[in-house]
Protein backbone atom coordinates (compact mmCIF):
# COMPACT_ATOMS: atom_id res chain seq x y z
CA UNK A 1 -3.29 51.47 -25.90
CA UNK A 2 -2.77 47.78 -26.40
CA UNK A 3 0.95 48.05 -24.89
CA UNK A 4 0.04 49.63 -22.08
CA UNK A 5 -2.60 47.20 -21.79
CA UNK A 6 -0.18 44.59 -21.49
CA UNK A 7 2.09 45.92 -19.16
CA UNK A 8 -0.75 46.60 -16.68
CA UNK A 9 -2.10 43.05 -16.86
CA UNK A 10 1.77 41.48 -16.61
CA UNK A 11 2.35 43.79 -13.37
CA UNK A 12 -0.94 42.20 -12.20
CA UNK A 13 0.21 39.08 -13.17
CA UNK A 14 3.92 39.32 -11.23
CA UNK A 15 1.82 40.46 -8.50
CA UNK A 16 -0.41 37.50 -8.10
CA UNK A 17 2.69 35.13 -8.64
CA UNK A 18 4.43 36.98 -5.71
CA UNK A 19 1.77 36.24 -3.11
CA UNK A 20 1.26 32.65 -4.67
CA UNK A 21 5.14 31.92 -3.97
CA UNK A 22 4.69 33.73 -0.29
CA UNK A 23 2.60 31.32 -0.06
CA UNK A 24 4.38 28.01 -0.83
CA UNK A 25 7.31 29.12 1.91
CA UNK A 26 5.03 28.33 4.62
CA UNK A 27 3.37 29.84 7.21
CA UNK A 28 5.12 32.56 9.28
CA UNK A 29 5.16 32.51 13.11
CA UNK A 30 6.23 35.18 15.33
CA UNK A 31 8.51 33.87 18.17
CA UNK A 32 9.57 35.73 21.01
CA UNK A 33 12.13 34.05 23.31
CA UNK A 34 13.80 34.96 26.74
CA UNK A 35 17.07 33.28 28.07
CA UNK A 36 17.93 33.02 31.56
CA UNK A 37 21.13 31.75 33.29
CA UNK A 38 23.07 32.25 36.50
CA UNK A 39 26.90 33.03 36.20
CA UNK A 40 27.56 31.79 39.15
CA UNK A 41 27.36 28.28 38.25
CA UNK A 42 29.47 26.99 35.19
CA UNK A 43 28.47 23.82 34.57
CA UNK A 44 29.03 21.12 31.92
CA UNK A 45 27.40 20.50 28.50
CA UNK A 46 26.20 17.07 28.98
CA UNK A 47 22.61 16.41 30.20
CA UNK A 48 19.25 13.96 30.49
CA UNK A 49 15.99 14.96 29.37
CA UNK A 50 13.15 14.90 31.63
CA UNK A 51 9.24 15.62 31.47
CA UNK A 52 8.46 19.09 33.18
CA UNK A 53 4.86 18.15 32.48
CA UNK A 54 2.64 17.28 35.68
CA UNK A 55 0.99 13.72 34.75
CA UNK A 56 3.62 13.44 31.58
CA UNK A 57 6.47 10.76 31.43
CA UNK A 58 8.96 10.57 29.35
CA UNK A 59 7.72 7.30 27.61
CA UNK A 60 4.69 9.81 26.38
CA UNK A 61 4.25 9.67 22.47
CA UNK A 62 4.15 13.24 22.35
CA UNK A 63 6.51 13.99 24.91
CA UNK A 64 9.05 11.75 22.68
CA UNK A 65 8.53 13.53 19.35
CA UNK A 66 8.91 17.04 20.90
CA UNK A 67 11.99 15.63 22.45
CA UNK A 68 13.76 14.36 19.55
CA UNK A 69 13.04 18.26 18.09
CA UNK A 70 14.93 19.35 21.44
CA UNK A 71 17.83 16.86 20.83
CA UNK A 72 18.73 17.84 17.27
CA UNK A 73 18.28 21.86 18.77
CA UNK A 74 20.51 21.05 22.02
CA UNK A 75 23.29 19.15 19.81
CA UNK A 76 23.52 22.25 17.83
CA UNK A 77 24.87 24.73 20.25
CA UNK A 78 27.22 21.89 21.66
CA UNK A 79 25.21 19.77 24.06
CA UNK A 80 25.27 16.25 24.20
CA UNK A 81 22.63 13.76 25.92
CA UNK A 82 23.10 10.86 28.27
CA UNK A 83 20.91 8.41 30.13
CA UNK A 84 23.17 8.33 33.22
CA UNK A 85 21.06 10.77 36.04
CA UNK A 86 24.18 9.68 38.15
CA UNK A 87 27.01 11.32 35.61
CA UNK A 88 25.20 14.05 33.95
CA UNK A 89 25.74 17.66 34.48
CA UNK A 90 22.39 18.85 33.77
CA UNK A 91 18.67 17.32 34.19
CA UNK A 92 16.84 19.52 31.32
CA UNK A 93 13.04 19.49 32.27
CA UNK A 94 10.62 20.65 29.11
CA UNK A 95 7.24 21.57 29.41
CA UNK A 96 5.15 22.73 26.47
CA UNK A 97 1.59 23.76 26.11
CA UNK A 98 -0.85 25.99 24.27
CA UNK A 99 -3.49 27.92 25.80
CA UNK A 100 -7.16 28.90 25.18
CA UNK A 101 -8.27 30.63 22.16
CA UNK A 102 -8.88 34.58 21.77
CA UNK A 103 -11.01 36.64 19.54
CA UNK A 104 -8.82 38.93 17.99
CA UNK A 105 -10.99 41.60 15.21
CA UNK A 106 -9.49 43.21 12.63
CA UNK A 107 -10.27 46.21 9.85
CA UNK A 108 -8.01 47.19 7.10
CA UNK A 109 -8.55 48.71 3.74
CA UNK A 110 -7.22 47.49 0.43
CA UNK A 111 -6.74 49.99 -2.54
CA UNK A 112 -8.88 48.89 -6.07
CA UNK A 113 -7.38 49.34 -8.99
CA UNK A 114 -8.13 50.37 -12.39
CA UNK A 115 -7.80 52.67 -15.33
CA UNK A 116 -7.74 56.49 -14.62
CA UNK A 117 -7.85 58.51 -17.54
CA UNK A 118 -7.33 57.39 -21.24
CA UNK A 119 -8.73 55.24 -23.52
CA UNK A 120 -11.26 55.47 -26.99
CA UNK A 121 -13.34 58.36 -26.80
CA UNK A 122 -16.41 58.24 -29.89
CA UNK A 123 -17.47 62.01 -30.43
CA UNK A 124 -20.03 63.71 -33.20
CA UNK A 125 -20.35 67.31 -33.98
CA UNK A 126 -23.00 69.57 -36.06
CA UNK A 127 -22.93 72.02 -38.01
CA UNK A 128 -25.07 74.63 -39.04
CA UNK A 129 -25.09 76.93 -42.54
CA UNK A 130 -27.42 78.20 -45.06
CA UNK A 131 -27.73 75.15 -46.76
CA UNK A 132 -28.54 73.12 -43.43
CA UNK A 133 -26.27 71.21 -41.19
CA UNK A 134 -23.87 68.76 -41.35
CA UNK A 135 -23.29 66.44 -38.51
CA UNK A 136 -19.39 64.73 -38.37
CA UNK A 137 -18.57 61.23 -35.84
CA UNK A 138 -15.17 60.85 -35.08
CA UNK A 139 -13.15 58.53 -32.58
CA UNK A 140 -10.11 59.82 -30.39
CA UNK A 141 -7.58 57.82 -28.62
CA UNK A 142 -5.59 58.67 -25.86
CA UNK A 143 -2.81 56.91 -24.02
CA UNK A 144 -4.49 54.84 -21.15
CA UNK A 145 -3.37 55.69 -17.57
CA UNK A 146 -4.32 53.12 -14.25
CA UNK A 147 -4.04 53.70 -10.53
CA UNK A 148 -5.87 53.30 -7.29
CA UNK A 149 -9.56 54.53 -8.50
CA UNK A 150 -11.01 53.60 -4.70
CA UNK A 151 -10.91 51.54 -1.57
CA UNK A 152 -12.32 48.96 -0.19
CA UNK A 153 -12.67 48.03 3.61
CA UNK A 154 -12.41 44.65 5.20
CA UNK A 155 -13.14 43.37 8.59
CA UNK A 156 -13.79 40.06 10.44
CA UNK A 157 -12.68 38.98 13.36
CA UNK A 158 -10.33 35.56 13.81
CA UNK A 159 -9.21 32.93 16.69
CA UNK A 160 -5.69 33.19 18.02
CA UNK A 161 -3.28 30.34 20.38
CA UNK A 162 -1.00 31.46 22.86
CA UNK A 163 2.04 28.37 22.17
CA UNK A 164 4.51 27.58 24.98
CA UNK A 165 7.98 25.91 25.27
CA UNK A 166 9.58 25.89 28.82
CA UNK A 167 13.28 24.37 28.73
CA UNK A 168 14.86 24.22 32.75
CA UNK A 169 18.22 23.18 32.79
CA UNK A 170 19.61 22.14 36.34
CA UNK A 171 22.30 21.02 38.06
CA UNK A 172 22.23 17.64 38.98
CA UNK A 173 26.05 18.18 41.11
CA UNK A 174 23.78 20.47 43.81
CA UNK A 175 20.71 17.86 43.35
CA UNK A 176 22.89 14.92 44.19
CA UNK A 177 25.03 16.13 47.07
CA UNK A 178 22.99 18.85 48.73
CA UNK A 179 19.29 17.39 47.54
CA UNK A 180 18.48 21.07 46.06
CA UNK A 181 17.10 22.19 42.92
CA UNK A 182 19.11 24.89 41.48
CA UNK A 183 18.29 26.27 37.81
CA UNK A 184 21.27 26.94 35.63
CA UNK A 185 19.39 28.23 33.00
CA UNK A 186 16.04 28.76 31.78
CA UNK A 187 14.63 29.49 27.85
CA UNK A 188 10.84 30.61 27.79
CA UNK A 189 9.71 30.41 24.21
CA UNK A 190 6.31 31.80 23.44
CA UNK A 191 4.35 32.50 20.44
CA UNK A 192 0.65 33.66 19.31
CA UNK A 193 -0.81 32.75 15.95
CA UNK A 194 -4.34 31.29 14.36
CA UNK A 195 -2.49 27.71 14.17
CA UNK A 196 -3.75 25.17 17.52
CA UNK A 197 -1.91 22.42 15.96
CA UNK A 198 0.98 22.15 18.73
CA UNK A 199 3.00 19.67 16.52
CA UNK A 200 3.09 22.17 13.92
CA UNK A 201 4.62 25.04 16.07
CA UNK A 202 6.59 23.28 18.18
CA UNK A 203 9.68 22.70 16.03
CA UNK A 204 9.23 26.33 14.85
CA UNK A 205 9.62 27.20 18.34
CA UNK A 206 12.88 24.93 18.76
CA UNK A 207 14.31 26.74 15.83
CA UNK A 208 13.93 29.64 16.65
CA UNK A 209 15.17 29.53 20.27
CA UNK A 210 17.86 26.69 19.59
CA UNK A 211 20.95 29.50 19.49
CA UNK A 212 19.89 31.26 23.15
CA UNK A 213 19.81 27.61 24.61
CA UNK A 214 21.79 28.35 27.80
CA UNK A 215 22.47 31.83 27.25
CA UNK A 216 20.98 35.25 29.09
CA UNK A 217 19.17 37.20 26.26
CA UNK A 218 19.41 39.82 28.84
CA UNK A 219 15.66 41.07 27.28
CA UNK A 220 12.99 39.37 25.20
CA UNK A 221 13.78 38.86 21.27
CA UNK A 222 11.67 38.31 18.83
CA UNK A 223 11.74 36.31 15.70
CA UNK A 224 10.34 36.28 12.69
CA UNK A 225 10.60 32.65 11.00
CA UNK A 226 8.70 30.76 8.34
CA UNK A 227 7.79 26.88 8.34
CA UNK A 228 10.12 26.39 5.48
CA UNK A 229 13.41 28.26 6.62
CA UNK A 230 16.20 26.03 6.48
CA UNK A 231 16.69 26.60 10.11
CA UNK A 232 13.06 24.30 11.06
CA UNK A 233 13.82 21.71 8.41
CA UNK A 234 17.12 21.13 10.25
CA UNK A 235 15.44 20.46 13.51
CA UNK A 236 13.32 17.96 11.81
CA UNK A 237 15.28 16.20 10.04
CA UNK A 238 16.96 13.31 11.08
CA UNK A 239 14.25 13.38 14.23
CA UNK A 240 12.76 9.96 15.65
CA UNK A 241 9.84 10.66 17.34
CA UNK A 242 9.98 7.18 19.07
CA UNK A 243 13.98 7.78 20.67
CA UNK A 244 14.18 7.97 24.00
């Protein structure tokens, strides 16, 4: 009994040391991004970055540290940055955003667990004879068996964000000879989650869509991606929120 004992409370043990570890890997966001682009118009790779934000310069704090995230994503898939509006190929307007909360409820049922058959059984007998009875106490031992011995249901209800990245590239060749805006290409990042804190997601977000910058995803994809995948600590790193 007592080494079957033990192996029960080390697979409990693995088990809690599995979700703790889950947990120190960050949270894990759900990103779905869409790329447009126009084939029509093959442009260069060089372009300025510009505040799609209605009231938002690009001298805004927060505007700057989202932009540096954009920079590290852009340079990544072969695009480089300059601060000529005459010379540039592309004027890359970003907005970004996150709207209202919704009430999302949820049930689900967890299994409890527990020994199901097994164990130290005490037992007593009597008998009976001529002379009067005998009574005779005994203990029995069988090997211990555990599994799911019920269920137990949980439900609550919790607040979820809908987060927003808009990336516009466009060609500043039409803008300065015909005075028309024509988009090149367009990534629409989205993603839903309990987390409000913008500057959180936001470098997510760039990760995740940084290798369908400029491309047609031709449908929407979605991504799966944690806080600490080496793919987010990239775009962060080497970021100063203060460049313009």
């Amino acid at each position: 009994m007592k080494r079957h004992g033990k192996c029960f409370a080390i697979a409990m043990f693995t088990l809690l040391v599995g979700v703790m570890l889950s947990g120190c890997a960050g949270h894990s966001y759900r990103v779905s991004v869409s790329g447009f682009s126009d084939p029509n118009h093959a442009v260069g790779h060089s372009y300025c970055l510009l505040s799609g934000k209605d009231g938002v310069t690009v001298d805004d704090l927060e505007f700057r540290e989202y932009a540096g995230y954009l920079r590290r994503g852009l340079g990544q898939v072969g695009f480089s940055e300059t601060t000529n509006l005459d010379q540039t190929d592309l004027a890359i307007f970003v907005s970004y955003g996150i709207g209202d909360a919704k009430e999302q409820s949820y049930s689900y049922s967890l299994p409890v667990y527990g020994q199901t058959g097994g164990g130290t059984y005490n037992f007593s007998g009597t008998t009976y004879s001529g002379y009067g009875s005998a009574t005779t106490y005994g203990t029995m031992t069988q090997t211990p068996q555990y599994g799911v011995v019920g269920s137990q249901q949980l439900s609550g209800s919790t607040l979820t964000y809908l987060r927003y990245l808009t990336v516009d590239a466009l060609d500043m060749k039409t803008l300065r000879n015909e005075k028309k805006t024509v988009s090149i290409w367009r990534t629409d990042v989205m993603s839903r989650g309990t987390s409000g804190d913008l500057r959180s997601v936001i470098p997510v977000m760039v990760a995740a869509a940084t290798p369908n910058f400029g491309k047609n995803t031709k449908k929407q994809i979605v991504i799966n991606i944690r806080e600490a995948d080496k793919r987010v600590q990239q775009i962060k790193a080497d970021t100063n929120p203060n460049q313009k």
